[in-house]
PDB file of N, CA and C in Angstrom:
ATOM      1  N   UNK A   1      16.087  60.249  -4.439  1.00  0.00           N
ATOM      2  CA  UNK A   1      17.394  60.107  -5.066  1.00  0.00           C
ATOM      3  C   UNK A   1      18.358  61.123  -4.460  1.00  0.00           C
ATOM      4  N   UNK A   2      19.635  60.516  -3.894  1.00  0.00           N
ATOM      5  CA  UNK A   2      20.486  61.498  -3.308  1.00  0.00           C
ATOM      6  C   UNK A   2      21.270  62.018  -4.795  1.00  0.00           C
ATOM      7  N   UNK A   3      21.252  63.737  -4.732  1.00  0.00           N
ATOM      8  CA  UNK A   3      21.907  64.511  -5.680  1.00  0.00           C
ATOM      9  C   UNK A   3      23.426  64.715  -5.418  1.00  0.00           C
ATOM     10  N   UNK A   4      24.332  64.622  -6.397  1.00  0.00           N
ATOM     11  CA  UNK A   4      26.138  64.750  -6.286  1.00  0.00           C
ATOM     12  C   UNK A   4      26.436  66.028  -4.957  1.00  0.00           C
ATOM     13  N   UNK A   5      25.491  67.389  -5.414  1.00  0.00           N
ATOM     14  CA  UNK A   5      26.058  67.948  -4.789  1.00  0.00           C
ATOM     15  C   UNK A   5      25.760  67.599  -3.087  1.00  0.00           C
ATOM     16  N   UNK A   6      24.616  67.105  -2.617  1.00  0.00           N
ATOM     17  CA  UNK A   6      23.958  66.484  -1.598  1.00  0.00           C
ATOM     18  C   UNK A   6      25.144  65.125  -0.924  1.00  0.00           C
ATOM     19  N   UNK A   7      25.676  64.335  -1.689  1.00  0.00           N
ATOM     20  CA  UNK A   7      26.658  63.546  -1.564  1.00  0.00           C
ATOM     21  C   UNK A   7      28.066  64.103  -0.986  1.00  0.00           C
ATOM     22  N   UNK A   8      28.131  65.063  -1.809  1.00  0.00           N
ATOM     23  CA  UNK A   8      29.994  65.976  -1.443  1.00  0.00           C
ATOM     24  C   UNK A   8      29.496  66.281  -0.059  1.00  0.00           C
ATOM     25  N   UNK A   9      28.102  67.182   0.025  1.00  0.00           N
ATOM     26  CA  UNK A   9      27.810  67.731   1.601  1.00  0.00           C
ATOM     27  C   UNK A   9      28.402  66.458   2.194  1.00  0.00           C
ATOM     28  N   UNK A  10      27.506  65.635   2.462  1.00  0.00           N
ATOM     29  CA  UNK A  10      27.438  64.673   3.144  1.00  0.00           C
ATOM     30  C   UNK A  10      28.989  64.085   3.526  1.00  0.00           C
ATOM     31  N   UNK A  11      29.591  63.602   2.304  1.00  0.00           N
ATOM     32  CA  UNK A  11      31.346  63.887   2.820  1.00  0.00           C
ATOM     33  C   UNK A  11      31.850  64.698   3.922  1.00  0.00           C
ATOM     34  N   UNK A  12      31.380  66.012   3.471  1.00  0.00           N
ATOM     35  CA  UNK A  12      32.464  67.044   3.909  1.00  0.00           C
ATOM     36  C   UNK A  12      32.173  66.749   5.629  1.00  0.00           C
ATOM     37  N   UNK A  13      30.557  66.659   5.662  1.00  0.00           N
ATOM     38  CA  UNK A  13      30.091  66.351   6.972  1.00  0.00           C
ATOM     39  C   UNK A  13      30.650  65.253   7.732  1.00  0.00           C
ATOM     40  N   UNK A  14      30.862  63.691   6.978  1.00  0.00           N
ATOM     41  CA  UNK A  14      31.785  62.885   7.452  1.00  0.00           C
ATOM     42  C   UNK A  14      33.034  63.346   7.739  1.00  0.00           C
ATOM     43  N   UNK A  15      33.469  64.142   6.989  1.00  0.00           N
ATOM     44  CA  UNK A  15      34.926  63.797   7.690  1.00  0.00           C
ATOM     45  C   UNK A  15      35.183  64.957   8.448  1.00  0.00           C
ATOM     46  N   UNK A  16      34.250  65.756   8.783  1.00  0.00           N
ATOM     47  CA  UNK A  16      34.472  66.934   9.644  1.00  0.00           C
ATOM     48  C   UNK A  16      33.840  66.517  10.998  1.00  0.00           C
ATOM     49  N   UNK A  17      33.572  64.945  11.360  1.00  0.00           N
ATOM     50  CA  UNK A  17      32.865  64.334  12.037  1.00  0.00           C
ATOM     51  C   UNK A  17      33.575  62.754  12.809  1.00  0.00           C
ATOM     52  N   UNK A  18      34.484  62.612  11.827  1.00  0.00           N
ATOM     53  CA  UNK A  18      35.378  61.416  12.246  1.00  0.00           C
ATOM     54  C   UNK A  18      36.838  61.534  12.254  1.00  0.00           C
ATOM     55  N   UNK A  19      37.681  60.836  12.764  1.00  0.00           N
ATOM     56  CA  UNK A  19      38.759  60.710  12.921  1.00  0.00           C
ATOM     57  C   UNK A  19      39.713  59.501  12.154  1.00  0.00           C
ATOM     58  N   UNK A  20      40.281  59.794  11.039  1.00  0.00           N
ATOM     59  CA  UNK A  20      40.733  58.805   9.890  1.00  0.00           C
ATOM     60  C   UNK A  20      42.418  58.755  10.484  1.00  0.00           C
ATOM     61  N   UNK A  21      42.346  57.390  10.113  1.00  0.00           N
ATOM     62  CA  UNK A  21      43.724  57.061  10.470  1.00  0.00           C
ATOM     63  C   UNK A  21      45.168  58.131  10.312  1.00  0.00           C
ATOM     64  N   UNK A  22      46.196  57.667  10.859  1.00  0.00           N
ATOM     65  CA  UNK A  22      47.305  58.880  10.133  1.00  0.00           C
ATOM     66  C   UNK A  22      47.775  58.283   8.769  1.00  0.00           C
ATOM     67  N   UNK A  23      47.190  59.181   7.991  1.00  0.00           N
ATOM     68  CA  UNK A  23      48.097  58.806   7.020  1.00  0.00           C
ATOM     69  C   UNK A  23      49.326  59.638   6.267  1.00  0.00           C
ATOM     70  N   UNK A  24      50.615  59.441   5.783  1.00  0.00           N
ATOM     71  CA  UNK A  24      51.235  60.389   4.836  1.00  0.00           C
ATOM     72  C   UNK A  24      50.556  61.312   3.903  1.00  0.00           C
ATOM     73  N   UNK A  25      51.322  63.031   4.195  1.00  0.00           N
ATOM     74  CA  UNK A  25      50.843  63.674   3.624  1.00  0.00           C
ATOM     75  C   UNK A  25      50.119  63.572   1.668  1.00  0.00           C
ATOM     76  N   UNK A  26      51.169  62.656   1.335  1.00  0.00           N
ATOM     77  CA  UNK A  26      51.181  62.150  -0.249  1.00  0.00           C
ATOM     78  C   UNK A  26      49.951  61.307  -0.128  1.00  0.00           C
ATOM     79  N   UNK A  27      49.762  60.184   0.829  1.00  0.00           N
ATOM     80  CA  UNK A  27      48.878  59.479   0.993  1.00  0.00           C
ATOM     81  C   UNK A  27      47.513  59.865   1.148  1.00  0.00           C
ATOM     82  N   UNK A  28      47.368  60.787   1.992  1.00  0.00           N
ATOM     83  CA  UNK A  28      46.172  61.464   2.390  1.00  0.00           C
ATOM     84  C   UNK A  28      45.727  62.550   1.101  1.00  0.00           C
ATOM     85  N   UNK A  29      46.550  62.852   0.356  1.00  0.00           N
ATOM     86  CA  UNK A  29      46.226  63.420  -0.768  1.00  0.00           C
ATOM     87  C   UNK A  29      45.041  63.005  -1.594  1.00  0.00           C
ATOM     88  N   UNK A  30      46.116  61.173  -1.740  1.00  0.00           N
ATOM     89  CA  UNK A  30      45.581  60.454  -2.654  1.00  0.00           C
ATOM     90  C   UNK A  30      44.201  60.053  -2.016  1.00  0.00           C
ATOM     91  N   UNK A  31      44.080  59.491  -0.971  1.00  0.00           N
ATOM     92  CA  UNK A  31      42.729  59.409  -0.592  1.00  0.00           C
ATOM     93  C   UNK A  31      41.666  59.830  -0.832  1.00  0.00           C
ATOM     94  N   UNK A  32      42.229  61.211  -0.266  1.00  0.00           N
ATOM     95  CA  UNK A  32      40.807  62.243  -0.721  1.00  0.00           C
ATOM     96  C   UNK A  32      40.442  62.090  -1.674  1.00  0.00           C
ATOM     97  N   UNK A  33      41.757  62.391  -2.591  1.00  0.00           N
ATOM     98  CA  UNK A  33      40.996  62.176  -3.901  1.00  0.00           C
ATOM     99  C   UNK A  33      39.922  62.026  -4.725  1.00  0.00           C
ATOM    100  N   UNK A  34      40.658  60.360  -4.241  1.00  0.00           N
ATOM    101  CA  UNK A  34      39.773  58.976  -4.623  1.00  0.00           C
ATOM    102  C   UNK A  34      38.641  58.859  -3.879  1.00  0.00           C
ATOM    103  N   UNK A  35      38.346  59.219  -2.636  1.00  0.00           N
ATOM    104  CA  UNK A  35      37.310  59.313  -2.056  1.00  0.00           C
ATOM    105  C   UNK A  35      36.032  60.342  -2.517  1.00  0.00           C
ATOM    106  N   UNK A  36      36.564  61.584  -2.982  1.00  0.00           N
ATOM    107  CA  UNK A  36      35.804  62.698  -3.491  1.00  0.00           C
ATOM    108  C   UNK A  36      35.321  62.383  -4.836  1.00  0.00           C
ATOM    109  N   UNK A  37      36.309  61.320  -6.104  1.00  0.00           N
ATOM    110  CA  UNK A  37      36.323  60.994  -7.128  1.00  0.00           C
ATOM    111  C   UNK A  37      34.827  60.407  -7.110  1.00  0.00           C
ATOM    112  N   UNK A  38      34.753  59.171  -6.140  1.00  0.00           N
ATOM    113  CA  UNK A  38      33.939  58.166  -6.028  1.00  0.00           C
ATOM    114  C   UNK A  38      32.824  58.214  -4.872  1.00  0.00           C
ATOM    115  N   UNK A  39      32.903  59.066  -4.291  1.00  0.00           N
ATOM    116  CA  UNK A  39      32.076  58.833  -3.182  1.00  0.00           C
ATOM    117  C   UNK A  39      30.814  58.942  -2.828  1.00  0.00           C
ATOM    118  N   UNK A  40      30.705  59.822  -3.763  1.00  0.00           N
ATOM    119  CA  UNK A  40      28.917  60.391  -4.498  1.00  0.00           C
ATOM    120  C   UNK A  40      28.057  59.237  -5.389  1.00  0.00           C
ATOM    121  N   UNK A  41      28.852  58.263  -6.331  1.00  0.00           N
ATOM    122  CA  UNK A  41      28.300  57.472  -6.608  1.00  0.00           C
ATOM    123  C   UNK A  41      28.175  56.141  -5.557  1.00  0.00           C
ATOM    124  N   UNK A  42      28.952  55.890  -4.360  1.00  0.00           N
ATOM    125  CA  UNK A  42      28.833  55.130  -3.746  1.00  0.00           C
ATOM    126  C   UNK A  42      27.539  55.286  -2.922  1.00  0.00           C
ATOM    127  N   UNK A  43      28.160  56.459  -1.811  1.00  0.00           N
ATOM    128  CA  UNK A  43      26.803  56.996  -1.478  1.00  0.00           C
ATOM    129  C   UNK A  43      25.251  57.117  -2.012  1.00  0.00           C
ATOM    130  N   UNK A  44      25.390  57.416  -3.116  1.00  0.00           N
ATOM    131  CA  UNK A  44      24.132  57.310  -3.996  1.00  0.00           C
ATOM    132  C   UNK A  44      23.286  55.872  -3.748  1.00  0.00           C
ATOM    133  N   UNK A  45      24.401  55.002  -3.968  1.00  0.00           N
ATOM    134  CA  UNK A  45      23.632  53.859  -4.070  1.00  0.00           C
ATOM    135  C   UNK A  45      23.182  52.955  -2.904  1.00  0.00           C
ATOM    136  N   UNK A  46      24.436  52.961  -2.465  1.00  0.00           N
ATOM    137  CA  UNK A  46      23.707  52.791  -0.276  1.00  0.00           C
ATOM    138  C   UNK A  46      22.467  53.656   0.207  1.00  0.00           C
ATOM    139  N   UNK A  47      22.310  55.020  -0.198  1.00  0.00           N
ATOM    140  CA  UNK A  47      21.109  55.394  -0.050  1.00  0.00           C
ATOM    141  C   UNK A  47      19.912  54.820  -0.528  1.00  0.00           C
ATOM    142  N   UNK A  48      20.084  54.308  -1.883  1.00  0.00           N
ATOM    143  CA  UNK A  48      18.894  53.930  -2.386  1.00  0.00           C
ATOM    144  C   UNK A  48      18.603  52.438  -2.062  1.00  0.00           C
ATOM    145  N   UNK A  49      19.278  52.243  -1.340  1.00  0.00           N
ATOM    146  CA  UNK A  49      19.037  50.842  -0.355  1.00  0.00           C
ATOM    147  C   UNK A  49      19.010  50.620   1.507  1.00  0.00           C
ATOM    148  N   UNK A  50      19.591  51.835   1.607  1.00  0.00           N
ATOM    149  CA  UNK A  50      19.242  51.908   2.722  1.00  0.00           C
ATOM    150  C   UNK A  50      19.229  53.559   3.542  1.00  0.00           C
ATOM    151  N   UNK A  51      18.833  54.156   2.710  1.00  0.00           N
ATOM    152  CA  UNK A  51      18.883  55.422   3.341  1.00  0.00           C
ATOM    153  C   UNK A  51      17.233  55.861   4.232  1.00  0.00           C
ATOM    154  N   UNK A  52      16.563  55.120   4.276  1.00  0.00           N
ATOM    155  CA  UNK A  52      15.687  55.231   5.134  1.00  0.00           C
ATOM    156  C   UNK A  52      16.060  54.755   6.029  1.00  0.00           C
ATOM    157  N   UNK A  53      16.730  54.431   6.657  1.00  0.00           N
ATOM    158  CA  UNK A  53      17.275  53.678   8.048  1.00  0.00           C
ATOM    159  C   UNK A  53      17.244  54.998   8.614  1.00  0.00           C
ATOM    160  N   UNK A  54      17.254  54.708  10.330  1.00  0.00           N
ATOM    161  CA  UNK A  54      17.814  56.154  10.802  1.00  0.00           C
ATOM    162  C   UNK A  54      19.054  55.770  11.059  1.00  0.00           C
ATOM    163  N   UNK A  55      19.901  55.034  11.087  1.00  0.00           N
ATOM    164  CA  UNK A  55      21.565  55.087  11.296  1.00  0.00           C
ATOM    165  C   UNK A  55      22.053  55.128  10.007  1.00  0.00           C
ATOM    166  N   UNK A  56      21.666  55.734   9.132  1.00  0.00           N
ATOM    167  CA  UNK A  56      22.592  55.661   7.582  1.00  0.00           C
ATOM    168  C   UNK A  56      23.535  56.304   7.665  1.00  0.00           C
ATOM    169  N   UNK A  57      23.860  57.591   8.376  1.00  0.00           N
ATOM    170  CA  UNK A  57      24.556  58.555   8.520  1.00  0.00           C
ATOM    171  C   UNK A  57      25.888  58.190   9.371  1.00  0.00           C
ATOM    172  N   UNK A  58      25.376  57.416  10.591  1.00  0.00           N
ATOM    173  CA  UNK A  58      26.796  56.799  11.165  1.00  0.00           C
ATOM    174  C   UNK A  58      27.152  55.354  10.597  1.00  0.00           C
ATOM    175  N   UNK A  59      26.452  54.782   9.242  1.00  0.00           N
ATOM    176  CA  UNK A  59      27.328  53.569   8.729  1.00  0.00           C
ATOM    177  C   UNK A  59      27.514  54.488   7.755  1.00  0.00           C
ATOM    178  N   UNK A  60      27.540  55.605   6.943  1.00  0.00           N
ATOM    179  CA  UNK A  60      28.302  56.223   5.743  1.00  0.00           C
ATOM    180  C   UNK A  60      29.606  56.501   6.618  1.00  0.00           C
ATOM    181  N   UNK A  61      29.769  56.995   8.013  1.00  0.00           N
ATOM    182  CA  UNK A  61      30.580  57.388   8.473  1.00  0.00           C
ATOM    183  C   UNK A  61      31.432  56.287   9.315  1.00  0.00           C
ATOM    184  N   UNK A  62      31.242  55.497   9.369  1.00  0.00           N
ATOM    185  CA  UNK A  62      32.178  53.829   9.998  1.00  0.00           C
ATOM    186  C   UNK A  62      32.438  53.701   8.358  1.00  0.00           C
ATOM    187  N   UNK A  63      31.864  53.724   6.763  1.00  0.00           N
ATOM    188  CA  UNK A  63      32.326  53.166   5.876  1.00  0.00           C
ATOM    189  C   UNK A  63      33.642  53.817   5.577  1.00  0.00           C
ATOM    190  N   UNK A  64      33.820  55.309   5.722  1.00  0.00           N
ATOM    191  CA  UNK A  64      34.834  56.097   5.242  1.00  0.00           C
ATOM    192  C   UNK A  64      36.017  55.836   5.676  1.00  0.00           C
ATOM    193  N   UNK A  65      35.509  55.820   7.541  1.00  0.00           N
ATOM    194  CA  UNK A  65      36.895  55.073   8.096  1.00  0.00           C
ATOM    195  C   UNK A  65      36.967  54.121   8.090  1.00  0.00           C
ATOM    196  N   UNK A  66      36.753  52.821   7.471  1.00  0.00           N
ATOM    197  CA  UNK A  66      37.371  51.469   6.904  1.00  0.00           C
ATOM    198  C   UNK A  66      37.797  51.805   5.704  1.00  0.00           C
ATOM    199  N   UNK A  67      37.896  52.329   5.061  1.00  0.00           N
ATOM    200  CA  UNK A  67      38.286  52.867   3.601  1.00  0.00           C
ATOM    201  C   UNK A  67      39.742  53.613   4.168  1.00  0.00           C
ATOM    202  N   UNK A  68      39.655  54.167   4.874  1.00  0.00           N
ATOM    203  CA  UNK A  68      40.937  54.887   5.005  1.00  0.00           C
ATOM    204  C   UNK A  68      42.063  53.766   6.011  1.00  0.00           C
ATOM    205  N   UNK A  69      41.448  53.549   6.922  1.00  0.00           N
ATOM    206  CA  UNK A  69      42.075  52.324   7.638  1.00  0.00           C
ATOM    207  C   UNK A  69      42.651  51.283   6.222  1.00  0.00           C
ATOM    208  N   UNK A  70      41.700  50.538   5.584  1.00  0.00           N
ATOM    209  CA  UNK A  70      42.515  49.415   4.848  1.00  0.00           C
ATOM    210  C   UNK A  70      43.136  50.650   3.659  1.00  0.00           C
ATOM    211  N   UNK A  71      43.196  51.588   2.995  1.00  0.00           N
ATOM    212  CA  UNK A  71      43.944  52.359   2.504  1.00  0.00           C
ATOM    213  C   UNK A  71      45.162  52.744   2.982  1.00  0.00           C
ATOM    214  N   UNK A  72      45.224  53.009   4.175  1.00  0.00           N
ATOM    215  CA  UNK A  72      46.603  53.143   5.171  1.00  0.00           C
ATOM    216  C   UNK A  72      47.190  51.714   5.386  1.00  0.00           C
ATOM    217  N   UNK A  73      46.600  50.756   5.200  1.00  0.00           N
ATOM    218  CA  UNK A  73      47.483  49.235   5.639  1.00  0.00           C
ATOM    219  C   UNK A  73      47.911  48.943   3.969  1.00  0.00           C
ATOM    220  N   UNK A  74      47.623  49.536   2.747  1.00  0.00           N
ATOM    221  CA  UNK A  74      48.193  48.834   1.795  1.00  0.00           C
ATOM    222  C   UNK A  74      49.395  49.044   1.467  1.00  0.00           C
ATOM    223  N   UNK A  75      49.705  48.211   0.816  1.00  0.00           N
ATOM    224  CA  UNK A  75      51.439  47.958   0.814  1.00  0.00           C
ATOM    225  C   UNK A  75      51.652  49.142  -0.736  1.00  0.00           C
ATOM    226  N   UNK A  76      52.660  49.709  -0.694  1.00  0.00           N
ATOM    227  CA  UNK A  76      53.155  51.487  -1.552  1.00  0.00           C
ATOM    228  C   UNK A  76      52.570  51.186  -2.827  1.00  0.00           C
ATOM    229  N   UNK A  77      52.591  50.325  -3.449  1.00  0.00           N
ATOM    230  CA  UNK A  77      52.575  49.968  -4.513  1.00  0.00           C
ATOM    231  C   UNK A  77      50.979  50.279  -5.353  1.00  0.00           C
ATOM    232  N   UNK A  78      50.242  49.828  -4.270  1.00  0.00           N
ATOM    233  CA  UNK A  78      48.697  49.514  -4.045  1.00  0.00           C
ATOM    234  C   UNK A  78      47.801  50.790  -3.915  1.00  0.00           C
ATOM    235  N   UNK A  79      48.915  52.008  -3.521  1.00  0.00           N
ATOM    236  CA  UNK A  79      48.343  53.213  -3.470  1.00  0.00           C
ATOM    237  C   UNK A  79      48.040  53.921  -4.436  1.00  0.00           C
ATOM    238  N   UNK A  80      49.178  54.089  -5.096  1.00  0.00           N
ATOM    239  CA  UNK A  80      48.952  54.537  -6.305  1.00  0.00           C
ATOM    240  C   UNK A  80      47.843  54.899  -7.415  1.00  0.00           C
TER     241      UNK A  80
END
């Protein structure tokens, strides 16, 4: 079972590892956020389905940047 604080690592490691779209400073706020809000329970559960893989680590890290990619294409409203 992956643990919360084991999850945040794992974040911090993604994104100190990839390159996320540009987004507005307000925007990129919100992201994080929402990403930090949620990301431990996401993670959690992709692990427990596929975290024996040996590429889990670079699809947690292609998932973050599609998350931020379609986060940066939504229209203002949607951000929020």
């Amino acid at each position: 079972m992956l643990t919360e604080s084991k999850a945040r690592k794992a974040l911090r490691q993604i994104l100190d590892s990839v390159e996320l779209p540009r987004l507005t400073k307000k925007d990129e706020k919100v992201f994080l956020a929402r990403l930090e809000r949620h990301f431990p329970n996401l993670l959690s559960k992709l692990h427990d389905l596929y975290g024996g893989h040996y590429d889990f680590f670079f699809h947690a890290q292609k998932l973050v940047v599609l998350l931020a990619t379609n986060f940066a294409s939504r229209k203002r409203k949607w951000k929020i």
